[in-house]
Protein backbone atom coordinates (compact mmCIF):
# COMPACT_ATOMS: atom_id res chain seq x y z
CA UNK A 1 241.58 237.09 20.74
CA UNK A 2 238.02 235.89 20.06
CA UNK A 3 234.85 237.38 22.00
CA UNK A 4 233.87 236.59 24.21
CA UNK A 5 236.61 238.97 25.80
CA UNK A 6 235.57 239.68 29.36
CA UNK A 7 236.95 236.40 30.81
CA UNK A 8 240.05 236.95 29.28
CA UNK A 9 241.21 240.47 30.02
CA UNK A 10 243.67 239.41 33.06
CA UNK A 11 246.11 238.04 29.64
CA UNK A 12 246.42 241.47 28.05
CA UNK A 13 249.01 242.77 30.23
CA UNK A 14 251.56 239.48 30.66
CA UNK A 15 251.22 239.45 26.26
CA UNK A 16 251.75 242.51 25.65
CA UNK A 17 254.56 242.72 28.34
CA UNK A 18 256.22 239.47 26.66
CA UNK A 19 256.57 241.19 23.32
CA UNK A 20 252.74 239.78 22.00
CA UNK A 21 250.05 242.43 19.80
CA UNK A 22 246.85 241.35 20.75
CA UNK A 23 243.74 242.37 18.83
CA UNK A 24 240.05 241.65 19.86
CA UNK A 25 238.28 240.34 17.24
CA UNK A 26 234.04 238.55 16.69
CA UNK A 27 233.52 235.48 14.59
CA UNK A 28 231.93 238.17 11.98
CA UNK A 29 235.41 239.65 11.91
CA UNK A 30 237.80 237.24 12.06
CA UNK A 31 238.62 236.35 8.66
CA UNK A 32 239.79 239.74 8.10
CA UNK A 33 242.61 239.43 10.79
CA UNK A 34 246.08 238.00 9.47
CA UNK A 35 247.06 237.40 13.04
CA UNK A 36 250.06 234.43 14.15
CA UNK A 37 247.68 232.41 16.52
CA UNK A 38 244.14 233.34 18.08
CA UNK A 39 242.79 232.68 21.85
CA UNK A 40 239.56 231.36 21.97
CA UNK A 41 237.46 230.88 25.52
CA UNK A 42 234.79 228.95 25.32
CA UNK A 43 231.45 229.32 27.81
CA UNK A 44 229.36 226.64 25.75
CA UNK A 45 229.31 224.23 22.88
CA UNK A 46 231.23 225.49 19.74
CA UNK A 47 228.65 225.83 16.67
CA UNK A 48 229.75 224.32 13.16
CA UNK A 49 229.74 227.78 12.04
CA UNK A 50 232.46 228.58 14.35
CA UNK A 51 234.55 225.66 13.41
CA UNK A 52 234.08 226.20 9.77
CA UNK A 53 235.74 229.43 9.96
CA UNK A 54 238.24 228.29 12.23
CA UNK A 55 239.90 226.16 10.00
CA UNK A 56 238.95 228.43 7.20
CA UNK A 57 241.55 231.02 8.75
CA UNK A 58 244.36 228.47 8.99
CA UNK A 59 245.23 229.85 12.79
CA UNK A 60 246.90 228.35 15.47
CA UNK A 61 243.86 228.51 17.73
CA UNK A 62 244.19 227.66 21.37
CA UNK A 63 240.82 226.92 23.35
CA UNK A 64 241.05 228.25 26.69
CA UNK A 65 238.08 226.48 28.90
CA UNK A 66 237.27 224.94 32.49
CA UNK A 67 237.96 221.60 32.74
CA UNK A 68 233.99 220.50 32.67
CA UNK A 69 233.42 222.16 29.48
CA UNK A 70 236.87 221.03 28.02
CA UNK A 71 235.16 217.62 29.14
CA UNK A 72 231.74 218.41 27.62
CA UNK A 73 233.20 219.81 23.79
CA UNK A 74 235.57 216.90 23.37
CA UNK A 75 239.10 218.42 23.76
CA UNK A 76 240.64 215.37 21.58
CA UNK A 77 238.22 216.19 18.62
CA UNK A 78 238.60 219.89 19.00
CA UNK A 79 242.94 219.80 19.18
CA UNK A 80 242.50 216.87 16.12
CA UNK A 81 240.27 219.11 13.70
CA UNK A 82 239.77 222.27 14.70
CA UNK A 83 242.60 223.97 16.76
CA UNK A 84 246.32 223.76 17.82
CA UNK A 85 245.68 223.39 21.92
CA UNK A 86 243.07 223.24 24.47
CA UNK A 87 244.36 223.86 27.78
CA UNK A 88 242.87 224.46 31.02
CA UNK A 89 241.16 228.08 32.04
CA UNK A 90 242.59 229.90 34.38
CA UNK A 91 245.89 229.04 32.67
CA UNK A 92 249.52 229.11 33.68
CA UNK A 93 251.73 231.60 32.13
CA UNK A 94 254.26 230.33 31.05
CA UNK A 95 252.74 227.34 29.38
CA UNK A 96 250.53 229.53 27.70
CA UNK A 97 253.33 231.61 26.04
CA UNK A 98 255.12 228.57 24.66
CA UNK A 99 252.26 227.39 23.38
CA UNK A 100 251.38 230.36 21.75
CA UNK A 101 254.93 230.07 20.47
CA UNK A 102 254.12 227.20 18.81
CA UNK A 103 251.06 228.24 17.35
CA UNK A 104 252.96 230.96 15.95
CA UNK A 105 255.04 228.12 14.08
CA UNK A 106 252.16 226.16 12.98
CA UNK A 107 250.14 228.75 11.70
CA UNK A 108 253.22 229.79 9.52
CA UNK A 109 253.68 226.57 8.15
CA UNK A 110 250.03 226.20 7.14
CA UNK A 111 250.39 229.51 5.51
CA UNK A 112 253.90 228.16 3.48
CA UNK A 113 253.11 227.45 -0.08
CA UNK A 114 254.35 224.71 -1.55
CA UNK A 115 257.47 225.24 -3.71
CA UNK A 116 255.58 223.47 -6.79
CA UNK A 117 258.17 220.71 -6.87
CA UNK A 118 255.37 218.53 -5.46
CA UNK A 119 251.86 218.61 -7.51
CA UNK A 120 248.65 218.15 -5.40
CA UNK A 121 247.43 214.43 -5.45
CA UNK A 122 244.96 211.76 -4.09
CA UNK A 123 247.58 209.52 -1.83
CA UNK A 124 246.81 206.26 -0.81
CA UNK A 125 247.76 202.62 -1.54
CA UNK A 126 244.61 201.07 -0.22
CA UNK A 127 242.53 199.38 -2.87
CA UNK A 128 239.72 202.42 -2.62
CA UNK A 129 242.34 205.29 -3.48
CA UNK A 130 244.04 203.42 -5.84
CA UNK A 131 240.40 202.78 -8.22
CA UNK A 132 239.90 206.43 -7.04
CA UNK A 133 242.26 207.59 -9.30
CA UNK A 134 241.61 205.64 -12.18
CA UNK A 135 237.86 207.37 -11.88
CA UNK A 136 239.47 211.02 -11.35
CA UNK A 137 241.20 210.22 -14.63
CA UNK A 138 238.29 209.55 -16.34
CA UNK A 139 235.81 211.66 -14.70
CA UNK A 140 237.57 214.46 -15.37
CA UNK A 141 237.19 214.51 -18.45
CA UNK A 142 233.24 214.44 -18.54
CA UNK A 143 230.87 216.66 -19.33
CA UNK A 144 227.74 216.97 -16.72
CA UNK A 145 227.44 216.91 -12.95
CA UNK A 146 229.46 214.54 -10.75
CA UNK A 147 228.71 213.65 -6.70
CA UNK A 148 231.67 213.51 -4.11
CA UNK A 149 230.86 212.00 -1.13
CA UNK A 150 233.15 211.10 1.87
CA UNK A 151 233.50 212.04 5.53
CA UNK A 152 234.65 215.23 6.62
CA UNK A 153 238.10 215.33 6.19
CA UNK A 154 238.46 212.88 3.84
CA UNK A 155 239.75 214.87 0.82
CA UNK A 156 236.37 215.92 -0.92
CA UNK A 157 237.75 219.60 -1.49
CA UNK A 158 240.87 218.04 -2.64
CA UNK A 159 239.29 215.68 -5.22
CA UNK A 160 237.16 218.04 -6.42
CA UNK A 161 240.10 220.58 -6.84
CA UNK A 162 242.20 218.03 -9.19
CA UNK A 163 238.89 217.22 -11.00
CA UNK A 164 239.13 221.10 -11.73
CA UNK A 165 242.48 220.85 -12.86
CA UNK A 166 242.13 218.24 -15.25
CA UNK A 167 239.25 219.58 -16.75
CA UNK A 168 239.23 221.61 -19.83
CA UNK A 169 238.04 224.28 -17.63
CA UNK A 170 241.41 224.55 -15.55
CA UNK A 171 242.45 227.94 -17.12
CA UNK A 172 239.08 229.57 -15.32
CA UNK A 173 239.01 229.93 -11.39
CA UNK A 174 236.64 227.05 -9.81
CA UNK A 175 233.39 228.99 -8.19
CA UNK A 176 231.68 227.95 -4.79
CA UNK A 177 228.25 228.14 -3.88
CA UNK A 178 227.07 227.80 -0.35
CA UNK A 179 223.84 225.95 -0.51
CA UNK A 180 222.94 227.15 3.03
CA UNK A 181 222.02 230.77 1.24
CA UNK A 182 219.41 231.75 -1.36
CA UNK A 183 220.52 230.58 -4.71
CA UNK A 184 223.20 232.40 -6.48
CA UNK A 185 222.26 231.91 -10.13
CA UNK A 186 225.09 234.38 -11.79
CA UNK A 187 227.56 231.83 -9.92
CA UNK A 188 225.79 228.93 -11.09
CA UNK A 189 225.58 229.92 -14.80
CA UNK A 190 229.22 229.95 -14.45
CA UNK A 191 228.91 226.00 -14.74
CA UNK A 192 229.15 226.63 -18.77
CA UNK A 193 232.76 227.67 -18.38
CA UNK A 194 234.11 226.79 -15.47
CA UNK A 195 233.48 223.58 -12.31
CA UNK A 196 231.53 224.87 -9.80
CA UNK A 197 231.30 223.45 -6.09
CA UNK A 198 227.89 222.96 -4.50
CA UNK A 199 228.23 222.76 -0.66
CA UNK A 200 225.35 221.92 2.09
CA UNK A 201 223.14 221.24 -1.16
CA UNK A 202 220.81 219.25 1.29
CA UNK A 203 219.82 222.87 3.08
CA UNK A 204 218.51 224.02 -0.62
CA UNK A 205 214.86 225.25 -0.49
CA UNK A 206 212.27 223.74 -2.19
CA UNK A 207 212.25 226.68 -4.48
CA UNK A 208 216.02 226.63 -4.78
CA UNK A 209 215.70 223.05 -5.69
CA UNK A 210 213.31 223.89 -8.31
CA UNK A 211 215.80 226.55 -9.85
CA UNK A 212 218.41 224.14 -9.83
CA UNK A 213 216.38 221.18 -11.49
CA UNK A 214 214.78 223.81 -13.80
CA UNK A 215 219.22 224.30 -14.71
CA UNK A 216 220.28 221.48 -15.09
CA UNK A 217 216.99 220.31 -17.48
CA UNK A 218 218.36 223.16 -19.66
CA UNK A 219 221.86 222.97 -19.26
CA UNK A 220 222.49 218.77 -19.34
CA UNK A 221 226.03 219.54 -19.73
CA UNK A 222 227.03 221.49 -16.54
CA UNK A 223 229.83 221.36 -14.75
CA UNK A 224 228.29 220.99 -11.06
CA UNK A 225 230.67 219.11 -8.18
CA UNK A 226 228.23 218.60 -5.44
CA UNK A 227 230.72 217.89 -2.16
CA UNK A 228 227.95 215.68 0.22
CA UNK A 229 229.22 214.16 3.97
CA UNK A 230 226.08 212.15 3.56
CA UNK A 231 223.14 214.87 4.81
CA UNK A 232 222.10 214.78 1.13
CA UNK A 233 221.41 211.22 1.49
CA UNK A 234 219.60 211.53 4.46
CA UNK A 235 217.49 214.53 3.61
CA UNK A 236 216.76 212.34 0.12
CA UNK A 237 215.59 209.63 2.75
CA UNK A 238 213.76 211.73 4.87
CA UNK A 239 211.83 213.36 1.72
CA UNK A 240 212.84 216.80 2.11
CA UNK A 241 214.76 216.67 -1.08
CA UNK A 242 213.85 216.17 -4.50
CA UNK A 243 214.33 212.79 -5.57
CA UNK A 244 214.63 213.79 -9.61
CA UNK A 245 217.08 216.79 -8.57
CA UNK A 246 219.56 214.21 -6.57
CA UNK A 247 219.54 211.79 -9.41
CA UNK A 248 220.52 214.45 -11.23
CA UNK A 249 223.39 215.79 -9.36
CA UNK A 250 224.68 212.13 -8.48
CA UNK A 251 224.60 210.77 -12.32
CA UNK A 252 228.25 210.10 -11.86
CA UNK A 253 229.82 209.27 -8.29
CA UNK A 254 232.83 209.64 -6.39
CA UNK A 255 233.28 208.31 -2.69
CA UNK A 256 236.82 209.12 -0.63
CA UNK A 257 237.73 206.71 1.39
CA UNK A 258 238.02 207.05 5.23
CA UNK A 259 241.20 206.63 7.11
CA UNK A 260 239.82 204.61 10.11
CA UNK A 261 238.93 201.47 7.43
CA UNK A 262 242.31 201.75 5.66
CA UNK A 263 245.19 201.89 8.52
CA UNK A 264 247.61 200.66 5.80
CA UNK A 265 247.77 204.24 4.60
CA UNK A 266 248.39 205.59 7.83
CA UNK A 267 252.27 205.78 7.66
CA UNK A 268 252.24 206.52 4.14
CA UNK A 269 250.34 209.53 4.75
CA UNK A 270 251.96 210.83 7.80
CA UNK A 271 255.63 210.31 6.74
CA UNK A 272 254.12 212.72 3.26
CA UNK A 273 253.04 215.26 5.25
CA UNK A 274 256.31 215.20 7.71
CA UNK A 275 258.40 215.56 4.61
CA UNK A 276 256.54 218.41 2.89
CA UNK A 277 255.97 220.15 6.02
CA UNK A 278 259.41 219.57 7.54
CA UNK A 279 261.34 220.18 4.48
CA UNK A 280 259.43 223.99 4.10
CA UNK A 281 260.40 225.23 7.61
CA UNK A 282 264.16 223.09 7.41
CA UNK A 283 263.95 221.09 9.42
CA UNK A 284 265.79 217.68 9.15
CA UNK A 285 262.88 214.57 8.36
CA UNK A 286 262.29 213.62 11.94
CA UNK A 287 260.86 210.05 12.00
CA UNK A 288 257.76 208.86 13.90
CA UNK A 289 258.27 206.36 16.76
CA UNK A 290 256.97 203.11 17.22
CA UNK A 291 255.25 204.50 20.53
CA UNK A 292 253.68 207.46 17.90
CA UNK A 293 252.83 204.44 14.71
CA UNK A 294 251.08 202.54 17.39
CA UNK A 295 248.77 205.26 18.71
CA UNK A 296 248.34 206.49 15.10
CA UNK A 297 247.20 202.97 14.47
CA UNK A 298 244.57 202.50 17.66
CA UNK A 299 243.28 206.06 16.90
CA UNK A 300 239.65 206.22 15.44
CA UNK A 301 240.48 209.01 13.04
CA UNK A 302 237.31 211.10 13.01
CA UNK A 303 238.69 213.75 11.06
CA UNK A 304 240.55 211.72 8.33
CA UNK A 305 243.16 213.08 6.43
CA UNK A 306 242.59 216.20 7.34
CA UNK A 307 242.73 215.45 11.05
CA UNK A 308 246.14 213.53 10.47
CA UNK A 309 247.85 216.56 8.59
CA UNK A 310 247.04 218.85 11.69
CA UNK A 311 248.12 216.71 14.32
CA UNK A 312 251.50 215.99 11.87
CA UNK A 313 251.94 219.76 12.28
CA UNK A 314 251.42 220.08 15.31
CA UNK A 315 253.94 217.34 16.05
CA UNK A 316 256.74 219.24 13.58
CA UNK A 317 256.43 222.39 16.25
CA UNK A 318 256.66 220.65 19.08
CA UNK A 319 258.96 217.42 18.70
CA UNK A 320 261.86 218.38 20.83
CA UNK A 321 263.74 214.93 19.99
CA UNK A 322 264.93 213.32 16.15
CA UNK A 323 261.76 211.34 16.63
CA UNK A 324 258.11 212.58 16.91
CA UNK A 325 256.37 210.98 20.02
CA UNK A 326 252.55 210.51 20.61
CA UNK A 327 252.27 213.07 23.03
CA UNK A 328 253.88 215.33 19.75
CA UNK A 329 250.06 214.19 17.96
CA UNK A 330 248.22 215.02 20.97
CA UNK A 331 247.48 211.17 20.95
CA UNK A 332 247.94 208.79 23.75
CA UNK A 333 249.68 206.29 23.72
CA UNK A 334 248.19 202.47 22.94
CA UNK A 335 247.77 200.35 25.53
CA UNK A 336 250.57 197.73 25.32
CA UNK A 337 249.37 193.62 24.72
CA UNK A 338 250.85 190.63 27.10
CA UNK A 339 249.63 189.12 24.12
CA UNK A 340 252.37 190.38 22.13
CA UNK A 341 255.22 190.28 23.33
CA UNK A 342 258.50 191.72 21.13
CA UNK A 343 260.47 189.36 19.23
CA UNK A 344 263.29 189.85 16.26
CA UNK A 345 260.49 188.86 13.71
CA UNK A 346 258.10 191.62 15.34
CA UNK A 347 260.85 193.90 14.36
CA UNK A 348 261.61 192.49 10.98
CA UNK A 349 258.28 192.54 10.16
CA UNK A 350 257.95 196.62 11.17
CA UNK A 351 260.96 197.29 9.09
CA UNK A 352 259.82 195.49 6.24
CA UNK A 353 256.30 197.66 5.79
CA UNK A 354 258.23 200.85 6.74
CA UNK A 355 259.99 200.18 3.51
CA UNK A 356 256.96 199.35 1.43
CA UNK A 357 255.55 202.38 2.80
CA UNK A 358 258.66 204.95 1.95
CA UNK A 359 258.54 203.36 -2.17
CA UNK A 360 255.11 203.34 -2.12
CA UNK A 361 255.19 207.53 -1.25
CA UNK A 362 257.53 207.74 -3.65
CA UNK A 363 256.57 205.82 -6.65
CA UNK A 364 252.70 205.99 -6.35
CA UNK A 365 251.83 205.75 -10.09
CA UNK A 366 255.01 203.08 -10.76
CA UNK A 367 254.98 199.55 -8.94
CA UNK A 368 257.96 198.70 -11.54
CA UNK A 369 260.67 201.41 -9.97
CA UNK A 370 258.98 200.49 -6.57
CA UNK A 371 260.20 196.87 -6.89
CA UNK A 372 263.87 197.70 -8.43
CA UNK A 373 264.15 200.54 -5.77
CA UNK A 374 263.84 197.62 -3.05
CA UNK A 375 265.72 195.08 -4.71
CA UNK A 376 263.09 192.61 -5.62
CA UNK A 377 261.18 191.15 -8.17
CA UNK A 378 257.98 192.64 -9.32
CA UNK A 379 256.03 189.14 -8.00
CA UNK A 380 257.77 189.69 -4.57
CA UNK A 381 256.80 192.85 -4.31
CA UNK A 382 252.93 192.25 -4.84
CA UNK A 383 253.64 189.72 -2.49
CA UNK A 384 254.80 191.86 0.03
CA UNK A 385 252.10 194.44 -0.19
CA UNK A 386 249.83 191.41 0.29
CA UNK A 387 251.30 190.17 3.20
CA UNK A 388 251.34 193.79 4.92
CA UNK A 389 248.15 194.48 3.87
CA UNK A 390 249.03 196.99 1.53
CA UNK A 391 246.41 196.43 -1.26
């Protein structure tokens, strides 16, 4: 339970007496609790800070709040990116115990490692991820700094980890530097044998930027991934950063591509992360409805990928049925068309990119065995993805 506690102390009784251990804990101390889930009141706006190391510990966190401040923070954002549940202070009981129930769950299956089967990789059929990892194949092996930009949540961390990995420095851990604290120059010498990650590189000081220029003039060759969610950009703009250093850092570019532009990839995506995290707790593949595709479709995405992963989840602990509803993603439900009305074709149509979609998750890198597995020709196939949109 995060301070602040005071508001809170009427819950310590009814959790302890239904079987809960509850420990007080201070954003200075929670990383250094390997709790199950973690209550969280807010009195005001959460700061970045906060969030950072909210999804940092990989807890179920449930927001407790009034309904005016649930209002003011954005409860959709906050349940999409940054915690399991946001429900209404004073709460009920009983719906606070099975939610913390399912906390419990989620938490637990974020913590899960993957059985290695499955290799980390850049998914996506859009036309962006797919020339995405033509340049990860040949970026990585590169000498010299390289710029990943993207929105948050797009897969930044993840690009730059398989960068790592394909490097000929993938025997060495990858280092971090947070940008947002004097200079660490031991890490960054470690550029010479190993990628290191820049992050909030726009908050550098000017004499932090000169140390890092004065690097990189000597050591041409470093491995530097600067991670950027476009404040470097805008601090370049705004001339509080050195226009020689960014050129530097940003001599070879990477941009991930944001979910919101690309709904094509939206049931690709979400059916891979139902399988892998289904099949580690399982649980039988439970299939999304049409009601849950359609309000994954009219959904902005703000939080990309990584917003879509947590709501999948979240939807794995609390499906009750073989299919997971919208209300399962803590997404409403689109508003239905007169417009549109349902025919056999509408139906035919769905079915058809459903299939696209389960080949395409399944032979990424081979449009060959993606064709045969569906019984068509190779020509029909591009057709298809055409047709759907697909590339």
């Amino acid at each position: 339970m995060l301070d602040p506690f005071e508001a809170c102390e009427a819950l310590f009784q009814p959790l302890q007496a239904a079987g809960w251990t509850v420990q007080r804990c201070t954003p200075e101390t929670l990383n250094g609790h390997a709790g199950d889930a973690l209550l969280l009141y807010l009195d005001q706006q959460p700061g970045h800070v906060l969030l950072k190391q909210l999804q940092l510990t990989k807890l179920g966190c449930i927001v407790l709040a009034d309904a005016e401040r649930l209002m003011q923070v954005g409860s959709d954002e906050l349940v999409g990116e940054w915690c399991f549940a946001a429900l209404t202070w004073p709460v009920e009981m009983p719906r606070l115990l099975e939610t913390l129930q399912q906390a419990q769950a989620a938490t637990r299956l974020r913590r899960l490692k993957n059985d290695g089967r499955h290799a980390p990789q850049f998914l996506g059929n859009c036309a962006a991820a797919r020339s995405l990892r033509r340049q990860l194949d040949r970026l990585s092996h590169t000498d010299g700094p390289l710029f990943v930009s993207g929105e948050r949540g797009s897969g930044k961390h993840l690009l730059a980890r398989l960068l790592h990995q394909r490097s000929s420095f993938s025997a060495q851990a990858m280092r971090a530097i947070d940008c947002s604290e004097p200079l660490d120059g031991a890490a960054l010498a470690a550029s010479s044998i190993t990628s290191v990650l820049l992050e909030n590189a726009s908050r550098l000081s000017e004499m932090d930027q000169q140390r890092l220029l004065d690097y990189l003039q000597r050591n041409p060759q470093a491995h530097l991934l600067t991670l950027d969610r476009g404040e470097l950009v805008q601090a370049l703009h705004q001339g509080c950063f050195r226009r020689d250093l960014f050129h530097r850092l940003a001599a070879q570019q990477l941009q991930t591509p944001n979910l919101r532009e690309h709904p094509g990839d939206l049931s690709l995506l979400a059916e891979h992360f139902a399988k892998q995290h289904g099949a580690m707790i399982g649980r039988h593949h439970r299939r999304f409805s049409e009601e849950a595709i359609d309000a994954m479709i009219s959904h902005p995405w703000p939080g990309n990928v990584r917003e879509l992963r947590n709501r999948v989840i979240r939807a794995l602990v609390r499906a009750q049925g073989r299919q997971i509803l919208a209300a399962d993603l803590g997404l409403r439900r689109a508003q239905a068309s007169i417009d549109a009305p349902v025919t056999l074709e509408d139906y035919i149509l769905r079915a058809e990119r459903q299939a696209l979609n389960d080949v395409l998750g399944r032979y990424t890198n081979n449009m060959s065995q993606a064709a045969r597995t569906l019984g068509v020709s190779r020509p029909t196939f591009y057709r298809l993805l055409h047709k759907h949109r697909l590339r």
